[in-house]
Protein backbone atom coordinates (compact mmCIF):
# COMPACT_ATOMS: atom_id res chain seq x y z
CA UNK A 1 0.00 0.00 0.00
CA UNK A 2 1.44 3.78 -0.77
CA UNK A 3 -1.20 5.43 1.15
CA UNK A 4 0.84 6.65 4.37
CA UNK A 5 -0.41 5.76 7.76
CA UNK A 6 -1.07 9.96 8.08
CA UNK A 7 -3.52 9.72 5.71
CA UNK A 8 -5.25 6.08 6.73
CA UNK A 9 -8.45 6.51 8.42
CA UNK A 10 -10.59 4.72 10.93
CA UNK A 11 -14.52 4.73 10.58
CA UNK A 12 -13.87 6.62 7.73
CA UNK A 13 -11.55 9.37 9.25
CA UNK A 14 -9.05 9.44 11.74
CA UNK A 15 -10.37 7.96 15.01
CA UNK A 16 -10.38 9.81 18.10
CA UNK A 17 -7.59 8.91 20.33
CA UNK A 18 -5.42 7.29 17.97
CA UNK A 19 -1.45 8.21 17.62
CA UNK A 20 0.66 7.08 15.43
CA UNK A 21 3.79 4.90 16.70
CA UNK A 22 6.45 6.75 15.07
CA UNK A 23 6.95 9.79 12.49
CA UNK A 24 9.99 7.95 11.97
CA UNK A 25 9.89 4.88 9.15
CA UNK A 26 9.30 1.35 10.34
CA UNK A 27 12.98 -0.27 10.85
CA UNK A 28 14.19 -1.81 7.92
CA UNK A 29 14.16 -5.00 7.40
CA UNK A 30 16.38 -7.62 5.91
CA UNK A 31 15.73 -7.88 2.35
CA UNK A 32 14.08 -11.33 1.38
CA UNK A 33 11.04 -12.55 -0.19
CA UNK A 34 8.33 -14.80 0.45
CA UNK A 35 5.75 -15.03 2.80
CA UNK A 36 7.79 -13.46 6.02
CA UNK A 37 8.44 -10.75 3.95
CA UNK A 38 5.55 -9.56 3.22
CA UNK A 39 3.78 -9.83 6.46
CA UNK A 40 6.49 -7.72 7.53
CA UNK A 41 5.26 -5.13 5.32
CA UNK A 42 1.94 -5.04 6.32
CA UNK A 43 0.10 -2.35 7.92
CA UNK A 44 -1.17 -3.14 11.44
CA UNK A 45 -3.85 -1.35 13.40
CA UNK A 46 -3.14 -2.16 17.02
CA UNK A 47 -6.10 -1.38 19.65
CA UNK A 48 -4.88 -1.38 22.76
CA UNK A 49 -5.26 0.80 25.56
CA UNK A 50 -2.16 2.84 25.84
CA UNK A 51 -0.57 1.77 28.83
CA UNK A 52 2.89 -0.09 29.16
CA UNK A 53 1.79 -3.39 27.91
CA UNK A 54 0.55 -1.81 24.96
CA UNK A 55 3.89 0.29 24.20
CA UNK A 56 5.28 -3.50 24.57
CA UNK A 57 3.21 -5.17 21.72
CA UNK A 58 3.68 -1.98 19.44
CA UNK A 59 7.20 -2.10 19.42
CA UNK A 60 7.41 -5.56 18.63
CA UNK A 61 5.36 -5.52 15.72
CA UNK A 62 7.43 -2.88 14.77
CA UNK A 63 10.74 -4.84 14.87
CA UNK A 64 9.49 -7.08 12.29
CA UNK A 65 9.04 -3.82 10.13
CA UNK A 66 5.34 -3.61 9.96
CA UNK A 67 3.85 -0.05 10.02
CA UNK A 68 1.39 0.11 12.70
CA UNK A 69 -1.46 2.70 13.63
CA UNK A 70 -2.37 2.06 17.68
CA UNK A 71 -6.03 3.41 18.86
CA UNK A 72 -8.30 3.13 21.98
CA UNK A 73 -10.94 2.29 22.07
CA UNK A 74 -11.51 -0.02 19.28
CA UNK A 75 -13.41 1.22 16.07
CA UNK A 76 -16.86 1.08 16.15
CA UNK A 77 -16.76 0.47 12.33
CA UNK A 78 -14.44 -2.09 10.65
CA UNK A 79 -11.42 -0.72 9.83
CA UNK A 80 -10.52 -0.27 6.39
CA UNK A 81 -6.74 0.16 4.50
CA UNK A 82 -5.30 -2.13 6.91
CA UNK A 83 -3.68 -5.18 6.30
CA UNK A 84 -4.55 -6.37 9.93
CA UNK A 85 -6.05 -5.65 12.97
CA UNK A 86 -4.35 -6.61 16.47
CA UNK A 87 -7.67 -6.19 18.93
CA UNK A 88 -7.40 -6.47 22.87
CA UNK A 89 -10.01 -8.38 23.65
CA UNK A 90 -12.36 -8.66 26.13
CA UNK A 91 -16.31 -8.71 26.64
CA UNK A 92 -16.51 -4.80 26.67
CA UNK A 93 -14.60 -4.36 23.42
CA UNK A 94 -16.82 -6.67 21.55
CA UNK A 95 -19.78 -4.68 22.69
CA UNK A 96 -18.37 -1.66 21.10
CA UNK A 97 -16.72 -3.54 18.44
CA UNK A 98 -19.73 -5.57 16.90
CA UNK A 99 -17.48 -5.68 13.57
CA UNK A 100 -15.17 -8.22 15.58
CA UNK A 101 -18.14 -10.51 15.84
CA UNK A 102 -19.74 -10.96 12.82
CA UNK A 103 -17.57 -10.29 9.44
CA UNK A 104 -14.15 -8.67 9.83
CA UNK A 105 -12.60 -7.15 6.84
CA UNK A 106 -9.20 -7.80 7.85
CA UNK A 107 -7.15 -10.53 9.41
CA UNK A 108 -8.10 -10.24 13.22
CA UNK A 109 -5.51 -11.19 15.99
CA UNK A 110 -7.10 -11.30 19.71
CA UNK A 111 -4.53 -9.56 22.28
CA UNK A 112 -4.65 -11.40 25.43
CA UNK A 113 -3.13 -10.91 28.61
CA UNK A 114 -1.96 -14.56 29.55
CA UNK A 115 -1.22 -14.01 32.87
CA UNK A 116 -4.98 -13.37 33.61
CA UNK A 117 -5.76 -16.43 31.31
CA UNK A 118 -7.62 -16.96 28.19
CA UNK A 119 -10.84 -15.54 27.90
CA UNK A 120 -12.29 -18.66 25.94
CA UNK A 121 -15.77 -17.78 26.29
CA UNK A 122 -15.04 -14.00 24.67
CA UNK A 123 -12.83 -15.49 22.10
CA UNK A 124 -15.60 -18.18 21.16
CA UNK A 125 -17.93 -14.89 20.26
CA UNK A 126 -15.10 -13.02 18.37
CA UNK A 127 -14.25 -13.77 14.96
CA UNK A 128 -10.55 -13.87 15.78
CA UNK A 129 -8.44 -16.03 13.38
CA UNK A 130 -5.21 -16.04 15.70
CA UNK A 131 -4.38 -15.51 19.62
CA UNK A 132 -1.55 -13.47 20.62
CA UNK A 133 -0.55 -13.93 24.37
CA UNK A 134 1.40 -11.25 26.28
CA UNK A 135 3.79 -10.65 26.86
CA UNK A 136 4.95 -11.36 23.02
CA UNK A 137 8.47 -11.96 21.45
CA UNK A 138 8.48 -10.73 17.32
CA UNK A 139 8.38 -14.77 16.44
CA UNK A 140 5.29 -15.11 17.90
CA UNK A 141 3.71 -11.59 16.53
CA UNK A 142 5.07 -12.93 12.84
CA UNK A 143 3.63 -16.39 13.64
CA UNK A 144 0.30 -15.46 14.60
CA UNK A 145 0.32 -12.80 11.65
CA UNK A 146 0.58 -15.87 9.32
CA UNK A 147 -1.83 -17.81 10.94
CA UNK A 148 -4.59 -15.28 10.94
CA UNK A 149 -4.41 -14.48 7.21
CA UNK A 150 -4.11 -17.77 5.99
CA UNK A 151 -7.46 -18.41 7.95
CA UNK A 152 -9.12 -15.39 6.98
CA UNK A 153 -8.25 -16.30 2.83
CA UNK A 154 -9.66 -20.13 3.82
CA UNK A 155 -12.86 -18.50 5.52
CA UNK A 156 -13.28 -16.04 2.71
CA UNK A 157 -13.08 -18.80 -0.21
CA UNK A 158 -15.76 -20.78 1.78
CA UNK A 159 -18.01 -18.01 2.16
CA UNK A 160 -17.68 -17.53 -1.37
CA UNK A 161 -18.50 -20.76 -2.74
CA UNK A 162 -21.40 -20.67 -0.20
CA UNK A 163 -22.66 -17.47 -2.14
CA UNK A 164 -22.18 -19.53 -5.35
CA UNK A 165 -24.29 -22.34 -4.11
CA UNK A 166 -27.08 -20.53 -2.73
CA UNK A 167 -27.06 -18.69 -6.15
CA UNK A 168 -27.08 -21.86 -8.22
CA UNK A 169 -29.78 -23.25 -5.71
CA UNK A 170 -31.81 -20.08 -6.33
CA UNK A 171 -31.49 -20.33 -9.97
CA UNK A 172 -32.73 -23.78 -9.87
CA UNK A 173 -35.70 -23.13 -8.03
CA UNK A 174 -36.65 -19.87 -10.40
CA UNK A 175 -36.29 -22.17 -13.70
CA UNK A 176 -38.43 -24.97 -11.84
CA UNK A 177 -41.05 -21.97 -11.29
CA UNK A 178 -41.36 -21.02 -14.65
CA UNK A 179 -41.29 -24.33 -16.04
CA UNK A 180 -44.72 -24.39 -13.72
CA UNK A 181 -45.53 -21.05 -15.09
CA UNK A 182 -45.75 -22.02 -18.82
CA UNK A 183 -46.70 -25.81 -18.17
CA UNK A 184 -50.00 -24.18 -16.68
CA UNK A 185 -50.34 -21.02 -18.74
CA UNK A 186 -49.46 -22.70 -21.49
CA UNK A 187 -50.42 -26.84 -21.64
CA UNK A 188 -46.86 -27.77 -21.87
CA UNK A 189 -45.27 -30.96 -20.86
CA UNK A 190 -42.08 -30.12 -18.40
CA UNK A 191 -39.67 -30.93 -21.17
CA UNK A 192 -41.11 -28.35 -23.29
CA UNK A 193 -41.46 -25.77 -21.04
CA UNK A 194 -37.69 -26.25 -20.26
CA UNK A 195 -37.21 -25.92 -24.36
CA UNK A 196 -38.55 -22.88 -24.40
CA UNK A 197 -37.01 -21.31 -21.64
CA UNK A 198 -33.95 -22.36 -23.92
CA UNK A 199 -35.03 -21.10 -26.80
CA UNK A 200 -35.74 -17.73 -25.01
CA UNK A 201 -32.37 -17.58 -23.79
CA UNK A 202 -30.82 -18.23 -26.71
CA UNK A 203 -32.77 -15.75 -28.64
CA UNK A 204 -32.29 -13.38 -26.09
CA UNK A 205 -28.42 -14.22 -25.63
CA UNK A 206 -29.45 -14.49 -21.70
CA UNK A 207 -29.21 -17.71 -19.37
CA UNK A 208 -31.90 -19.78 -18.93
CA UNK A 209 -32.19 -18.98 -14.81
CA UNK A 210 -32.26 -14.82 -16.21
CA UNK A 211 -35.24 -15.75 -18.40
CA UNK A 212 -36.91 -17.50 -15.94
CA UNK A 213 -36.32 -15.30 -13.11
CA UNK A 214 -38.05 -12.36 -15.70
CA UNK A 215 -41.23 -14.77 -16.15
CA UNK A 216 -41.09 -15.38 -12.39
CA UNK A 217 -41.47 -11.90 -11.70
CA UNK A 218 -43.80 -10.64 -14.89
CA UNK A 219 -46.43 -13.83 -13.54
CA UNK A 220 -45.54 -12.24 -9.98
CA UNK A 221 -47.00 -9.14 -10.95
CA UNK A 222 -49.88 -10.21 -13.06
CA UNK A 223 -51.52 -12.33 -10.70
């Protein structure tokens, strides 16, 4: 991404109570490519309340390089132009988070403290791909980094061919409709009402399920 951290917004604009980590550029990194690479050019919002164990997760995501944007309280819309989001969690924070619940547009990393122990019945309602427990060493920031987006592209190709199956399933139910539609308005068999839903189609350069969603909703409106 080229658009500078300055310039990134929260909610839209810049959230109240947000500072950046650093005027300065992230440290540079050792050159390399591959996956570790480019998580450690990714751009990290961190919300956190801004007390010392906060300071200590910022600065180790920024010793793996990443440029990171640190906030409290959390967003009360998703975040967008991030390439992650490292969330404290707790009961509270999902409350004014709801976006951590449901749909997430980003890879989400819970922030634990694991000397209080894990909240499992907070993390079971968050949508959390990954669990990072302070205190935190870079390998395990870069590790959990991984984790979460590989989860996040395996959740988002599911929901996808989800959407593709209810689609089909819908299509298939709209052609079996107007199959109905012209075997009763017009004394067709079922194999010839299918024919000339094809034929429409064809003529038409449309697909069938187009052609008979169109009769589905003309007979919809006649009726």
């Amino acid at each position: 991404m080229n658009t500078s951290l300055s310039s990134r917004s929260v909610d839209g604009a810049t959230a109240d109570g947000s500072r950046q980590a650093s005027n300065a550029p992230p440290r540079a990194v050792r050159a390399g490519g591959g996956v570790q690479s480019e998580l450690r050019r990714s751009t990290v919002l961190l919300a956190h309340p801004n007390d010392g164990q906060g300071d200590a997760v910022l600065r180790e995501v920024r010793r793996l390089g990443c440029r990171v944007e640190m906030v409290w309280p959390p967003p009360v819309l998703p975040p967008l132009g991030f390439d992650f989001a490292l969330v404290a969690i707790d009961a509270d924070v999902l409350l004014a988070a709801p976006w951590l619940s449901g749909a997430p547009p980003v890879p989400v990393v819970a922030v634990v403290d694991g000397e209080k122990g894990l909240p499992a019945d907070v993390l079971r309602l968050s949508n959390a791909q990954a669990v990072l427990v302070k205190p935190c060493q870079p390998p395990a920031v870069l590790t959990n980094l991984a984790l979460a987006r590989q989860i996040f592209s395996y959740e988002r190709r599911l929901l996808n061919k989800v959407a593709k199956l209810e689609e089909t399933l819908h299509a298939s139910r709209q052609i079996e409709q107007a199959k109905h539609i012209l075997m009763k308005q017009r004394n067709l068999r079922a194999n010839e009402a299918y024919d000339y839903l094809r034929q429409q189609a064809m003529s038409k350069q449309k697909s069938i399920a187009v052609i008979s969603a169109a009769l589905v909703d003309a007979y919809g409106l006649i009726e």
